[in-house]
C-alpha atoms as a PDB file:
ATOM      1  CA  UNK A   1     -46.352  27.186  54.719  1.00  0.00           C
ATOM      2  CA  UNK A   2     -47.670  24.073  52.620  1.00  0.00           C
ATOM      3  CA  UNK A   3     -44.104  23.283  52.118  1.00  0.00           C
ATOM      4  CA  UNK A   4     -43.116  23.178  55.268  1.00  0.00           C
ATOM      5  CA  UNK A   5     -44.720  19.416  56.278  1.00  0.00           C
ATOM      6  CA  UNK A   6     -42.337  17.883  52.834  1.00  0.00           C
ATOM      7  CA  UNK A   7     -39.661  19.651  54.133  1.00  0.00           C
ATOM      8  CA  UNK A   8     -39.418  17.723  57.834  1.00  0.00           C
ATOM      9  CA  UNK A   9     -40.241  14.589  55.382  1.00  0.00           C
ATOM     10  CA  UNK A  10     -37.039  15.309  53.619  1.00  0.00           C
ATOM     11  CA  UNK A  11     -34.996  16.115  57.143  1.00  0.00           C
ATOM     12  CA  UNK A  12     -36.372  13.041  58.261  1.00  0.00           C
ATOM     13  CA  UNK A  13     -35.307  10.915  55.211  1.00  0.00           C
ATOM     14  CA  UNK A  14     -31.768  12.575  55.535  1.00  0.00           C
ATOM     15  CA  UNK A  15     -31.639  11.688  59.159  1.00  0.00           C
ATOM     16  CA  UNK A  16     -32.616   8.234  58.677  1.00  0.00           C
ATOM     17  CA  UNK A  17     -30.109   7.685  56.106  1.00  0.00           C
ATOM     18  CA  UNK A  18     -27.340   9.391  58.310  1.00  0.00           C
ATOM     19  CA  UNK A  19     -28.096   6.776  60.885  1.00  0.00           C
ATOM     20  CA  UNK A  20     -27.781   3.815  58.511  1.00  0.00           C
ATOM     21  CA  UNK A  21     -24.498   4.878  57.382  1.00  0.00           C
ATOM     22  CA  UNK A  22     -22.880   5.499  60.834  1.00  0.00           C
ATOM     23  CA  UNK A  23     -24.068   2.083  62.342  1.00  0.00           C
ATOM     24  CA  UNK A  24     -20.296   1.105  61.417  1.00  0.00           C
ATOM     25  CA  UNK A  25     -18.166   4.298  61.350  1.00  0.00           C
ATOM     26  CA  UNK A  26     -14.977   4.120  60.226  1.00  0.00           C
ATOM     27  CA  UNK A  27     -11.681   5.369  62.532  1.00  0.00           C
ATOM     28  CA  UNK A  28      -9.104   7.175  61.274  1.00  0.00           C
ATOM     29  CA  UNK A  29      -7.371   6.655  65.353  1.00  0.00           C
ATOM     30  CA  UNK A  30      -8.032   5.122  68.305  1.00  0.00           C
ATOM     31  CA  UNK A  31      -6.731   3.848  71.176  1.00  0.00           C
ATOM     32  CA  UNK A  32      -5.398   0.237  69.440  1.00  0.00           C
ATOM     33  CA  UNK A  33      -4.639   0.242  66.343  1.00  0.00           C
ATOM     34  CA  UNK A  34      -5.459  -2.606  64.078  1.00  0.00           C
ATOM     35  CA  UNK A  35      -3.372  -5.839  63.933  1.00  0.00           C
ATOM     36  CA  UNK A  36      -1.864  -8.345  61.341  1.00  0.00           C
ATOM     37  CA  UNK A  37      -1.307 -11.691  63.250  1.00  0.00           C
ATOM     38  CA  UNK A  38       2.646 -11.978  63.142  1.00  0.00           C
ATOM     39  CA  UNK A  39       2.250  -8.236  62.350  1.00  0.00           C
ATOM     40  CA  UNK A  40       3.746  -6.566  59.736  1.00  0.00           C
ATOM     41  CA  UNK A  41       6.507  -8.433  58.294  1.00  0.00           C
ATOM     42  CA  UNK A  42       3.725 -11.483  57.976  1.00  0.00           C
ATOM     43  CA  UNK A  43       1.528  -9.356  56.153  1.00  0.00           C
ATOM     44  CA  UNK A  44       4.308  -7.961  53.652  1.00  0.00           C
ATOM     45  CA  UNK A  45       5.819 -11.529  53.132  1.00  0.00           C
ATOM     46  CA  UNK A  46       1.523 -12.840  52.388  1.00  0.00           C
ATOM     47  CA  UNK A  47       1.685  -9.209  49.462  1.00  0.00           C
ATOM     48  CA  UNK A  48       4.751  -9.955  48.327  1.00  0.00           C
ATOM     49  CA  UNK A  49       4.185 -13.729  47.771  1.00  0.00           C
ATOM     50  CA  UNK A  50       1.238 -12.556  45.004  1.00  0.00           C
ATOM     51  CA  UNK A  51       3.387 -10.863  43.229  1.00  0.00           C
ATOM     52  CA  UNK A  52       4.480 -11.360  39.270  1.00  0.00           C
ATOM     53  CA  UNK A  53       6.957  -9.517  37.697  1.00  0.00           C
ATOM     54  CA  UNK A  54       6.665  -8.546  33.921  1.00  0.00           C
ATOM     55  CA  UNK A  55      10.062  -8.292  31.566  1.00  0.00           C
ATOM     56  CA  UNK A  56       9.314  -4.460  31.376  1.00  0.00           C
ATOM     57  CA  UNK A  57       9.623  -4.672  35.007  1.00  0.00           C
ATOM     58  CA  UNK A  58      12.976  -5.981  35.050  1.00  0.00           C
ATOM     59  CA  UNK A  59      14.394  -4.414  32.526  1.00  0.00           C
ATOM     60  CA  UNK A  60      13.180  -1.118  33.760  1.00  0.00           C
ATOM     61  CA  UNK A  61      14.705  -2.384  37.077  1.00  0.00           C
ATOM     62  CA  UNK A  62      11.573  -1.333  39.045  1.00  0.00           C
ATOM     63  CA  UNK A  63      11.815  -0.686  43.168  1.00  0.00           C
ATOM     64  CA  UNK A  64      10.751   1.665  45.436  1.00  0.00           C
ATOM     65  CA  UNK A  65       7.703   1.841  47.708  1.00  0.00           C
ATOM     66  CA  UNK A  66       4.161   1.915  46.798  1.00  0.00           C
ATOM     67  CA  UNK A  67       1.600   2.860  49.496  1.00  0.00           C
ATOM     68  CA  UNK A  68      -1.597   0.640  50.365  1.00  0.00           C
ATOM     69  CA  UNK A  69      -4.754   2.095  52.167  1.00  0.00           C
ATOM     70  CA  UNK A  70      -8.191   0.156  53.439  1.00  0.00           C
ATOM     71  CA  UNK A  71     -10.411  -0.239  56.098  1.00  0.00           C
ATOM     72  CA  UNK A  72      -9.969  -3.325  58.452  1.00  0.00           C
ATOM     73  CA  UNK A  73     -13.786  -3.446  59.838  1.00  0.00           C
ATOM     74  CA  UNK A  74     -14.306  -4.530  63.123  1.00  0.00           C
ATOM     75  CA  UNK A  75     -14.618  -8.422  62.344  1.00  0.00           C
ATOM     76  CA  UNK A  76     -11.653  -8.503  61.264  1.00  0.00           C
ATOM     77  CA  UNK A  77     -12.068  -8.323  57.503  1.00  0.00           C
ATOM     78  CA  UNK A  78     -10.723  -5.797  55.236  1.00  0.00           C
ATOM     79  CA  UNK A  79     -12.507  -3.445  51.916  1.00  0.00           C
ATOM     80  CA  UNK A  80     -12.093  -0.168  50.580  1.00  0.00           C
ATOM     81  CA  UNK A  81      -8.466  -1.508  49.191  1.00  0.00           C
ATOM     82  CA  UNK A  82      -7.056   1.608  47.311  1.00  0.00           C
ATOM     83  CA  UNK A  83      -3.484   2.788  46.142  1.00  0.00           C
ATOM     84  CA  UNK A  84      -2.702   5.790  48.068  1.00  0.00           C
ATOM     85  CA  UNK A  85       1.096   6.120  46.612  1.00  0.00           C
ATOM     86  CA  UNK A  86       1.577   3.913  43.098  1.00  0.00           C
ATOM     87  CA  UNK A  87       4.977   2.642  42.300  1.00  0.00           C
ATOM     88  CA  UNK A  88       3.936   0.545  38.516  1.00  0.00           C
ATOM     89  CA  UNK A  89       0.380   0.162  37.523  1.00  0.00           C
ATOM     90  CA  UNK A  90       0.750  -3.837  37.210  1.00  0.00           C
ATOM     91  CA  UNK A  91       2.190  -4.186  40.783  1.00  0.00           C
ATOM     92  CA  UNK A  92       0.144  -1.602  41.862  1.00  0.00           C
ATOM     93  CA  UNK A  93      -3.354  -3.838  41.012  1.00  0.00           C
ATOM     94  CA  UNK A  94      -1.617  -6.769  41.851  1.00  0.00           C
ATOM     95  CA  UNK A  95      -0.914  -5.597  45.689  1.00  0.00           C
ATOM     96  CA  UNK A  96      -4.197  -4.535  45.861  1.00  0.00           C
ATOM     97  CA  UNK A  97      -5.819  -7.286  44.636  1.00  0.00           C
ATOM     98  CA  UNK A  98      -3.656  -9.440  47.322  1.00  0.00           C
ATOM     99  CA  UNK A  99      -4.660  -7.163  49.964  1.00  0.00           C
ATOM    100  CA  UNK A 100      -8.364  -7.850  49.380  1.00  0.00           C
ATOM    101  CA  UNK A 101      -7.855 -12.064  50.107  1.00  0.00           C
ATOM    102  CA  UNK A 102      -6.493 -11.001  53.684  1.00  0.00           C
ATOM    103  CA  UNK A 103      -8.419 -12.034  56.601  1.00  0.00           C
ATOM    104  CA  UNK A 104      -7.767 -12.173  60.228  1.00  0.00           C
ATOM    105  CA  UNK A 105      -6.994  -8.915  61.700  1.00  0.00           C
ATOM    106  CA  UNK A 106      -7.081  -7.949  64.899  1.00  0.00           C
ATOM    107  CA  UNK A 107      -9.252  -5.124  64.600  1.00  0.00           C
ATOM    108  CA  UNK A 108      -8.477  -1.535  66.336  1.00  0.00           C
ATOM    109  CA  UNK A 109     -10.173  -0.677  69.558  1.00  0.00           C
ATOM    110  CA  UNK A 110     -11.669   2.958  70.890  1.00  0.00           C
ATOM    111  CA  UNK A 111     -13.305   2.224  75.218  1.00  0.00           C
ATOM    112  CA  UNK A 112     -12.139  -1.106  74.793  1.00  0.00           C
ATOM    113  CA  UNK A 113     -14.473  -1.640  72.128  1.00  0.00           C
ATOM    114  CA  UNK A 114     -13.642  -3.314  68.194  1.00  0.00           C
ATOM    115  CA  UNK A 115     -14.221  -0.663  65.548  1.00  0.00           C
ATOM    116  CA  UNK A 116     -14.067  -0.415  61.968  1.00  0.00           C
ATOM    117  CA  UNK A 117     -10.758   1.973  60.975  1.00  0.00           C
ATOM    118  CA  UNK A 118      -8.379   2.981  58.305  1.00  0.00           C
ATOM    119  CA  UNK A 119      -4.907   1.332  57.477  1.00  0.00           C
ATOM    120  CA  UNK A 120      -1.862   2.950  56.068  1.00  0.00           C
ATOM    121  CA  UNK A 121       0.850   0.183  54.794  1.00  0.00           C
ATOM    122  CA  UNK A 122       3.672   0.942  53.096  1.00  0.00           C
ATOM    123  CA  UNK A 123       5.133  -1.840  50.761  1.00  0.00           C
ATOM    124  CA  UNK A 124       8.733  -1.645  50.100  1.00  0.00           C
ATOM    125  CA  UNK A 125       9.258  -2.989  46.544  1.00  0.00           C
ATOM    126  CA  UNK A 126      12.324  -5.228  45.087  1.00  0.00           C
ATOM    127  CA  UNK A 127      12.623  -7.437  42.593  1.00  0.00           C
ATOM    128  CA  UNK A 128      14.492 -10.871  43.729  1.00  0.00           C
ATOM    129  CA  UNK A 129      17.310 -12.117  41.151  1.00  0.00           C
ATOM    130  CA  UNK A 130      15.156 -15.286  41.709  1.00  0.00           C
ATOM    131  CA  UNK A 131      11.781 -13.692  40.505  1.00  0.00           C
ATOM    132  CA  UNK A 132       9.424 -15.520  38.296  1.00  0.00           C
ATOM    133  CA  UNK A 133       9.369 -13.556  35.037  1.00  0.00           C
ATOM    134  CA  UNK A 134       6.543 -13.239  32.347  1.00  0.00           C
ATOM    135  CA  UNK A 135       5.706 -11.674  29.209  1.00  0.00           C
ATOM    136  CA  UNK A 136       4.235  -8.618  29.680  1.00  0.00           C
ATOM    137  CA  UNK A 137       0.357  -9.439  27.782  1.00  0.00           C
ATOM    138  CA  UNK A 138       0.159 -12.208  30.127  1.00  0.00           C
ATOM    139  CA  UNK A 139      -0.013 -10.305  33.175  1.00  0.00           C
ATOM    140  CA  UNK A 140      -2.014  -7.367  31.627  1.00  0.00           C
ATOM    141  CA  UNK A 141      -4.699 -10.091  30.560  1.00  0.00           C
ATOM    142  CA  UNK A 142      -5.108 -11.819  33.308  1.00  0.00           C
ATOM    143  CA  UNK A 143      -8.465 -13.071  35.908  1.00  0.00           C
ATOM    144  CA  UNK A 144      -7.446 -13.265  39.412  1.00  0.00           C
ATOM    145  CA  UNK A 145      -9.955 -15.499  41.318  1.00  0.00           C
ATOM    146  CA  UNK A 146     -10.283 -15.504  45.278  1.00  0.00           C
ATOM    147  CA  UNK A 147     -11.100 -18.458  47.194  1.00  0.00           C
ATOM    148  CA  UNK A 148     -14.897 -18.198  47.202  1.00  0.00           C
ATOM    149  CA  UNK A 149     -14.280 -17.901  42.993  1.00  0.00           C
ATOM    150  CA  UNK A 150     -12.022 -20.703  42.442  1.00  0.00           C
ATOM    151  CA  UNK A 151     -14.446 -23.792  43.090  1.00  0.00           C
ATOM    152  CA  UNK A 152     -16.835 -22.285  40.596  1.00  0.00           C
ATOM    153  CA  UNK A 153     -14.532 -21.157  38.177  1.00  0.00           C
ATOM    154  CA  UNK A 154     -13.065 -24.725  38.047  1.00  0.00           C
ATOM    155  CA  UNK A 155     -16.323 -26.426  37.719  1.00  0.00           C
ATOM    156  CA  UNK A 156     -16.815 -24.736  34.560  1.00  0.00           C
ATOM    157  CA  UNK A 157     -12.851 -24.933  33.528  1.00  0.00           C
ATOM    158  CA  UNK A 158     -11.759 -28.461  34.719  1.00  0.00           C
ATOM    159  CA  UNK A 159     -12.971 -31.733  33.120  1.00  0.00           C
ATOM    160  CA  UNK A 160     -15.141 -33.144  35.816  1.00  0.00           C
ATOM    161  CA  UNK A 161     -14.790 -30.252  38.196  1.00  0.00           C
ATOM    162  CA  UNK A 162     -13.364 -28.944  41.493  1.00  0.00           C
ATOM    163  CA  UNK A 163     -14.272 -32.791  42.632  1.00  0.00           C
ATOM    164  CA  UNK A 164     -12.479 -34.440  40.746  1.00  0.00           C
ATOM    165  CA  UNK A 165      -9.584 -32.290  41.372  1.00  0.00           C
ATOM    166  CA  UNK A 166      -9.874 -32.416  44.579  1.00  0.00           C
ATOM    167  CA  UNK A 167      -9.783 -36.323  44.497  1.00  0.00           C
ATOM    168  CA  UNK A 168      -7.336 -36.298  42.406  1.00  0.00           C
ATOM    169  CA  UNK A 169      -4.899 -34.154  44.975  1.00  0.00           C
ATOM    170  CA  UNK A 170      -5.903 -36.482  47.496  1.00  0.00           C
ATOM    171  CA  UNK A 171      -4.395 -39.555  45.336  1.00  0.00           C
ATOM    172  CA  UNK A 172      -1.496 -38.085  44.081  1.00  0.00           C
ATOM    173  CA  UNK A 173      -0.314 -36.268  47.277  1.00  0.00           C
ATOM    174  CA  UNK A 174       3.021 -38.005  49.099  1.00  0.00           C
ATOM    175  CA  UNK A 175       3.917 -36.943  52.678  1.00  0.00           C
ATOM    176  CA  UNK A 176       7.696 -36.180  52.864  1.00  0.00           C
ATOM    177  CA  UNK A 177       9.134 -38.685  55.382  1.00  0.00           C
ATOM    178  CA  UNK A 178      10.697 -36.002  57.312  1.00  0.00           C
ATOM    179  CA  UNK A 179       7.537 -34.015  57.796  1.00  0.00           C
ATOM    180  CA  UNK A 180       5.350 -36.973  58.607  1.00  0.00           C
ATOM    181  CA  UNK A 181       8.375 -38.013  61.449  1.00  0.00           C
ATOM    182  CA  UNK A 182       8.157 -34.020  62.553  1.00  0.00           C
ATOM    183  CA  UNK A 183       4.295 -33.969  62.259  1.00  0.00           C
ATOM    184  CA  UNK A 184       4.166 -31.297  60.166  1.00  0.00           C
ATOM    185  CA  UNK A 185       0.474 -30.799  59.232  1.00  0.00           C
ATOM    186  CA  UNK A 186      -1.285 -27.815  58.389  1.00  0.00           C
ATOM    187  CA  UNK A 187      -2.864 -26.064  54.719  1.00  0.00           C
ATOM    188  CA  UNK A 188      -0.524 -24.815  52.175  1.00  0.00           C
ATOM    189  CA  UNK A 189      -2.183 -22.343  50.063  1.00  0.00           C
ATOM    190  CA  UNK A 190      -0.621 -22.324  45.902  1.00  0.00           C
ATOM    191  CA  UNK A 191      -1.535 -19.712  43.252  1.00  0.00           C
ATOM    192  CA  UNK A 192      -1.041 -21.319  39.522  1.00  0.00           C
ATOM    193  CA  UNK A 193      -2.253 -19.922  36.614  1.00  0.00           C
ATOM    194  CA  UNK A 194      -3.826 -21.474  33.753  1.00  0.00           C
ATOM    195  CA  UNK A 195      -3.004 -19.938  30.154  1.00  0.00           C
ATOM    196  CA  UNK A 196      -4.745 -19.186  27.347  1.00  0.00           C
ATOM    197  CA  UNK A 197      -3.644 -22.953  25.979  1.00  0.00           C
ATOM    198  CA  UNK A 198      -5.185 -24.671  28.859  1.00  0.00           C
ATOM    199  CA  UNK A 199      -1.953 -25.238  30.195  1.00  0.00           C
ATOM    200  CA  UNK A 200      -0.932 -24.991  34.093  1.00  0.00           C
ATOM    201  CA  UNK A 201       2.006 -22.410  34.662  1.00  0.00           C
ATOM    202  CA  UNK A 202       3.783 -20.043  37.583  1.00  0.00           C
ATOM    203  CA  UNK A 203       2.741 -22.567  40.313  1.00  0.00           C
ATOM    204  CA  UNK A 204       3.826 -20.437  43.186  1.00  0.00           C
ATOM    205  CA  UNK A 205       2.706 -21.045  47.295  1.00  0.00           C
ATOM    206  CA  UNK A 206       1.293 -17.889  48.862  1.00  0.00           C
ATOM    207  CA  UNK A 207       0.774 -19.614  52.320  1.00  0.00           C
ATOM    208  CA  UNK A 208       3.273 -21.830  53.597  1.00  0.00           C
ATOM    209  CA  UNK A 209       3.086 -24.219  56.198  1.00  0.00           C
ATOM    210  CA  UNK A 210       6.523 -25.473  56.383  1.00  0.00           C
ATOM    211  CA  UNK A 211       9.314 -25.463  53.300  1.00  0.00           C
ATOM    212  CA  UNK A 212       8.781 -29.364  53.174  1.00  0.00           C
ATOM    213  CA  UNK A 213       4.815 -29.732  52.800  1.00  0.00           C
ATOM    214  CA  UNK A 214       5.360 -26.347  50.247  1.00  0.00           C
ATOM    215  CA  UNK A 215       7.183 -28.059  47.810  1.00  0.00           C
ATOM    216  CA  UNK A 216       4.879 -31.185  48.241  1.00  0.00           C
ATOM    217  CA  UNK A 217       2.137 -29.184  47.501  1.00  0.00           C
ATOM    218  CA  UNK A 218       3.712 -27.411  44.139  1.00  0.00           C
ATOM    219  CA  UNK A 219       4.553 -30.256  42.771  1.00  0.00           C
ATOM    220  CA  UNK A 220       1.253 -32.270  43.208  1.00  0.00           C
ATOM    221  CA  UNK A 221      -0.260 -28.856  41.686  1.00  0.00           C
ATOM    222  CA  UNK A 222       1.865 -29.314  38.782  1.00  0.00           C
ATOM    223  CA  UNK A 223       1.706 -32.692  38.125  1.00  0.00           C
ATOM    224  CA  UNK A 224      -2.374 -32.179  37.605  1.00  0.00           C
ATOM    225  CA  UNK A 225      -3.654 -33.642  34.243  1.00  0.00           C
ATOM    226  CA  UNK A 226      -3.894 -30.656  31.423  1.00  0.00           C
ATOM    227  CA  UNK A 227      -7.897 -31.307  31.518  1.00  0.00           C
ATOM    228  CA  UNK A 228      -8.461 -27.547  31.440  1.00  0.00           C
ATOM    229  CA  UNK A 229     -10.292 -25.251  28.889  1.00  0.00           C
ATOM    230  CA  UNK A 230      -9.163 -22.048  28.101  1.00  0.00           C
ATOM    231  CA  UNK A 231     -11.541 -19.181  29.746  1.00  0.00           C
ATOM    232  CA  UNK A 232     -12.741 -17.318  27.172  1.00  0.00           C
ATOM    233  CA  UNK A 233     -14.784 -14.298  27.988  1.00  0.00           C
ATOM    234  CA  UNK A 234     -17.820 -12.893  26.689  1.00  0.00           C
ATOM    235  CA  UNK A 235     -16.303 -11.153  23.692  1.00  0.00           C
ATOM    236  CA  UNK A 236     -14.823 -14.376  22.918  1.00  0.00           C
ATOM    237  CA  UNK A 237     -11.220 -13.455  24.193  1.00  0.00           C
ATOM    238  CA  UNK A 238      -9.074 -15.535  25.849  1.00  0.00           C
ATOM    239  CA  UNK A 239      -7.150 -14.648  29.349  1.00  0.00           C
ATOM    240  CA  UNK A 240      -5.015 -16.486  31.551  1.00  0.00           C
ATOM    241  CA  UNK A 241      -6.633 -17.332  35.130  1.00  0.00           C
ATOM    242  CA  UNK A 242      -5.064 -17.655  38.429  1.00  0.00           C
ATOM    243  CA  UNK A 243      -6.556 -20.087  40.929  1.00  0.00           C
ATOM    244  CA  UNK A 244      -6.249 -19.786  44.480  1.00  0.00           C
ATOM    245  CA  UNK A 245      -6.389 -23.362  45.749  1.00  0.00           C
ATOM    246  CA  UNK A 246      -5.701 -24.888  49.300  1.00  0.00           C
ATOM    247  CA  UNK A 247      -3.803 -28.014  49.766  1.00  0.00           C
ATOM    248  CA  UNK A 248      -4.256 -29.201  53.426  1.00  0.00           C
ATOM    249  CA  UNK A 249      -1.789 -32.129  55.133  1.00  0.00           C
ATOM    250  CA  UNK A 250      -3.318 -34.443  58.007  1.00  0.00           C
ATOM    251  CA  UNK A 251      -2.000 -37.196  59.392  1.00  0.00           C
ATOM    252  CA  UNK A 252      -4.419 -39.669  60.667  1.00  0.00           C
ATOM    253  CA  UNK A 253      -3.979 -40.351  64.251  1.00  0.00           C
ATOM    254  CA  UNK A 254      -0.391 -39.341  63.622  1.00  0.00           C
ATOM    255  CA  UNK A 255      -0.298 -42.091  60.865  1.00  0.00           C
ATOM    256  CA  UNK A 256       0.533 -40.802  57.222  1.00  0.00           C
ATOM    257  CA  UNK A 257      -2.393 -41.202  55.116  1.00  0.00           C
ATOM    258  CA  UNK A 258      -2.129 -44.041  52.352  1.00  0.00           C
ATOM    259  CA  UNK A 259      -1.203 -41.908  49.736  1.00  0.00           C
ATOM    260  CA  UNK A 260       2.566 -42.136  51.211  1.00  0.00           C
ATOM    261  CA  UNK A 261       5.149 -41.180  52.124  1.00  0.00           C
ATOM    262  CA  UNK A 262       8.308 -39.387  49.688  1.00  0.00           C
ATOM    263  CA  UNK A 263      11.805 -39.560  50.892  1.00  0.00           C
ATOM    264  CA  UNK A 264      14.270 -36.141  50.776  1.00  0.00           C
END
């Protein structure tokens, strides 16, 4: 009988714990299913746009379909990323890792209410004839860095930091004629890595706005000054680093800004 008072202590415990787990339970149905705006050939295209292929990958002629599972939480934002069916263990990471930037789901419902549930994508898998290719180390070395990481990260890389990058994009940027006459405007998202040299490379958008402001926004991203250091870890190795950076296009009172205008 003296036990009996630390055993309702320990139901107790157990029951409060319970609780704080199921505050946001996680679906595996309900009566909507979650939601990628543009749905999902949008959310394929914003996967497949991450993606780097290796040499060993082409040679090997790799395809198929590899099978992505997470939880899209009733906000709207997505964890849990896992691979539920691998195809090859770089694409693999690398479609995960991509899957972990998205935001903006429409999240499933059960009585009308949002709820947090699981997601099941498949992601077919084929190497363009166009395909950026790299050297296999490169990719197997590599830091991926998400939004939140990148300003951060390029304090510490670029001389005079994510501000003077920034000001330096806003110099060097050109409006193509025909987009400013269209009023094209919007943020065009680029991935570019930075090798072990210091040296920008793979300048690639992820998040296009409109075919004219994309290749605006490449080139401006490659024409940055080679002001980076190499990141270097704590071991003292070197990796290559992929930065994440937005590139927005506004037209002032539908005026092109004075950086100016580029003909096509």
């Amino acid at each position: 009988m003296k036990r009996f008072p630390l055993f309702i202590l320990l139901i107790a415990a157990f029951v409060c714990m319970a609780a704080t787990a199921d505050e946001d339970p996680v679906f595996y149905s309900a009566d909507e299913q979650p939601q990628f705006p543009g749905g999902n050939t949008e959310l394929l295209s914003r996967i497949a746009s991450r993606l780097v292929f290796t040499r060993e990958m082409v040679d090997s002629s790799v395809s198929g379909r590899m099978v992505l599972q997470f939880i899209v939480r009733r906000n709207g934002n997505i964890d849990s990323v896992r691979v539920l069916k691998p195809l090859h263990h770089l694409l693999d990471s690398q479609a995960a890792a991509a899957c972990s930037e998205l935001t903006g789901f429409i999240p499933g419902k059960s009585d009308g209410k949002p709820v947090s549930m699981w997601y099941t994508l498949p992601v077919p898998i084929t190497i363009p004839d166009n395909a950026d290719v790299i050297d296999n180390a490169t990719l197997i070395d590599d830091v991926y860095l998400s939004y939140e990481d990148t300003p951060a990260m390029l304090d510490s890389l670029y001389d005079g930091g994510m501000n003077a990058l920034v000001r330096y994009l806003a110099m060097n940027m050109n409006y193509p004629e025909e987009a400013a006459m269209q009023n094209l405007q919007g943020k065009v998202v680029v991935r570019f890595a930075v090798n072990r040299q210091g040296q920008i490379t793979y300048v690639r958008t992820i998040l296009s706005v409109h075919p004219l402001l994309d290749r605006e926004a490449e080139r401006v991203c490659r024409s940055i000054p080679q002001r980076f250091k190499p990141y270097i870890d704590e071991k003292g190795e070197a990796h290559v680093v992929w930065f994440t950076l937005p590139v927005t296009f506004a037209l002032q009172n539908g005026a092109v800004p004075p950086c100016g205008i580029i003909r096509h």
